[in-house]
Protein backbone atom coordinates (compact mmCIF):
# COMPACT_ATOMS: atom_id res chain seq x y z
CA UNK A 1 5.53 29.14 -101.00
CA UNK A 2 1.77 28.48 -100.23
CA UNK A 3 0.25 31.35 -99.21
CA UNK A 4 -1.96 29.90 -96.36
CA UNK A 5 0.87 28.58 -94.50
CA UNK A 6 1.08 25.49 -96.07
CA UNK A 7 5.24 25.63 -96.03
CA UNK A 8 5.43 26.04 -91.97
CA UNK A 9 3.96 22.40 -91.02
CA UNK A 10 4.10 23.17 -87.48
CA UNK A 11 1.47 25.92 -87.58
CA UNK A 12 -1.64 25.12 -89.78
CA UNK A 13 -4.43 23.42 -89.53
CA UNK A 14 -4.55 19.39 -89.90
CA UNK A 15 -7.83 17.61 -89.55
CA UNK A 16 -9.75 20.46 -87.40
CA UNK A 17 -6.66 20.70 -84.96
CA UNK A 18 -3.76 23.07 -84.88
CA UNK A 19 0.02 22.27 -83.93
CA UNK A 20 2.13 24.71 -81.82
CA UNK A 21 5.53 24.22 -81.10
CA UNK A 22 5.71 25.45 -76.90
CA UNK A 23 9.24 26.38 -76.49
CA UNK A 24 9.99 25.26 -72.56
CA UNK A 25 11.80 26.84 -69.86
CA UNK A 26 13.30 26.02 -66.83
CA UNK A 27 14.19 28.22 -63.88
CA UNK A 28 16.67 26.84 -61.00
CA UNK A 29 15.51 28.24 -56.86
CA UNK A 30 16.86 27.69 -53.85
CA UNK A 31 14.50 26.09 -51.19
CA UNK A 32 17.01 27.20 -48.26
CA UNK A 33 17.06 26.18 -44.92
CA UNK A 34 14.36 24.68 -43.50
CA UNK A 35 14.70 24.42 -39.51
CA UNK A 36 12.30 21.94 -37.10
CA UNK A 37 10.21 24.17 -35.10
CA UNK A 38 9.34 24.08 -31.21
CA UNK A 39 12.17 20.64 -30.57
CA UNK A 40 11.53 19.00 -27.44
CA UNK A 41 12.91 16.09 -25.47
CA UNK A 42 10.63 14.63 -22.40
CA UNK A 43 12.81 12.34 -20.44
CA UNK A 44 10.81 9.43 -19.35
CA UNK A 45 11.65 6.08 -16.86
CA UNK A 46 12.99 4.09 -20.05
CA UNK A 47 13.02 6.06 -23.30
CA UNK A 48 13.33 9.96 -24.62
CA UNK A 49 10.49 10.91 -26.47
CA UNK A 50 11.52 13.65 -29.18
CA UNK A 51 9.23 15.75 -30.93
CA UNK A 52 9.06 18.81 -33.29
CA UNK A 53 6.77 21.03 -35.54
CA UNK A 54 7.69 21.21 -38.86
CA UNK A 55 8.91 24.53 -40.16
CA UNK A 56 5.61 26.96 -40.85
CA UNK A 57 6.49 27.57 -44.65
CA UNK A 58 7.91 24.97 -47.24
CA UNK A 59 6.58 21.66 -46.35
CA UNK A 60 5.76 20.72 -49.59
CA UNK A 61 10.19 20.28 -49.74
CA UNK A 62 10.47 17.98 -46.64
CA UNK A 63 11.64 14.86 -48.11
CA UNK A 64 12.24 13.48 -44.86
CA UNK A 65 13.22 14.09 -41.25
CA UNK A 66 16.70 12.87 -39.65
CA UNK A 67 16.90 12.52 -35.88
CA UNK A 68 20.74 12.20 -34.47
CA UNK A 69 21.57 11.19 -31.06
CA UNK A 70 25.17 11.21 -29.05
CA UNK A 71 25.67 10.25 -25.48
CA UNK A 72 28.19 10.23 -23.30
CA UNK A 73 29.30 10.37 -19.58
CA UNK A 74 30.32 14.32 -19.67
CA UNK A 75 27.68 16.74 -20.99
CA UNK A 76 30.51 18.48 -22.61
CA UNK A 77 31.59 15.73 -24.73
CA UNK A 78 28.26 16.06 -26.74
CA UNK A 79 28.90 16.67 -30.71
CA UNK A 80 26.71 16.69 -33.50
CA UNK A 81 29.43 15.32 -35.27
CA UNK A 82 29.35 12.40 -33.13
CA UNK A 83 26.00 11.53 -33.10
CA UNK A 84 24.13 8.40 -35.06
CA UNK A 85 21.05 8.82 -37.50
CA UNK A 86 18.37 6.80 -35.05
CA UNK A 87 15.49 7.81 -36.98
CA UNK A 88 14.55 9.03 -40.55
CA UNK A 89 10.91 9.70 -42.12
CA UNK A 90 8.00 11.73 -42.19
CA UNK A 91 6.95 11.68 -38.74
CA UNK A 92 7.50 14.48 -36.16
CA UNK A 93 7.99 12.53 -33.13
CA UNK A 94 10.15 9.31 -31.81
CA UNK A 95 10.71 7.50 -28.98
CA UNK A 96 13.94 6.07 -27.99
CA UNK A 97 14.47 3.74 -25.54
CA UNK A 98 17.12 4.63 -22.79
CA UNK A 99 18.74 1.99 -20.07
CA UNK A 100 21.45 4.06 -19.03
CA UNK A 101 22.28 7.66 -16.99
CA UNK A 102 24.61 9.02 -19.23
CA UNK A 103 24.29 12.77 -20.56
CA UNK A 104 21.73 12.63 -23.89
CA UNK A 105 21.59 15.32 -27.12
CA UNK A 106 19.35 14.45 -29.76
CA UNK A 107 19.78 17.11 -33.24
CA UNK A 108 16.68 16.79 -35.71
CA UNK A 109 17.67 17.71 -39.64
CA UNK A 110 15.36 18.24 -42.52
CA UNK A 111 16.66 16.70 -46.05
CA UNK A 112 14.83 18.30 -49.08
CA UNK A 113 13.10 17.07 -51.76
């Protein structure tokens, strides 16, 4: 072999510059659950208006917000499971407009990135 490297090709010098093979990693975390903060629902004439704060650590993994609403005639009747997506994005607020008197639950969710 060469003595000045010459039979590794991925370690000496060519031209002035010097190749280096980086061997990569990768490493697999778990974001957890991120929870709105402060959720509130003002009950106006016509419309709920829903708003939250978004959790105090993590942002940078909130792909978007999902707000879910159910009504119904008996507060007890409420589900999650029940309720429709009205609203999905990046904002932390959202009005919905209301016509009726029945009993209103609104759940907000946080998909990550």
């Amino acid at each position: 072999g060469d003595p000045g490297g010459a039979d590794n090709p991925s370690s000496y010098p060519r031209g002035g510059h010097t190749t280096f093979t980086i061997p990569t990693t990768s490493q697999t975390f778990t974001v957890g659950t991120l929870e709105p903060l402060d959720m509130s629902v003002i009950s106006l004439n016509t419309a709920h208006f829903i708003q939250w704060n978004p959790p105090t650590s993590k942002q940078k993994f909130i792909k978007k917000y999902n707000v879910y609403h159910h009504e119904h005639d008996t507060e007890s009747s409420l589900t999650r499971s029940s309720a429709s997506l009205i609203y999905t994005g990046l904002n932390t607020s959202f009005m919905r407009q209301e016509t009726n008197t029945k009993f209103h639950q609104f759940w907000v969710e946080i998909e990550t990135a």
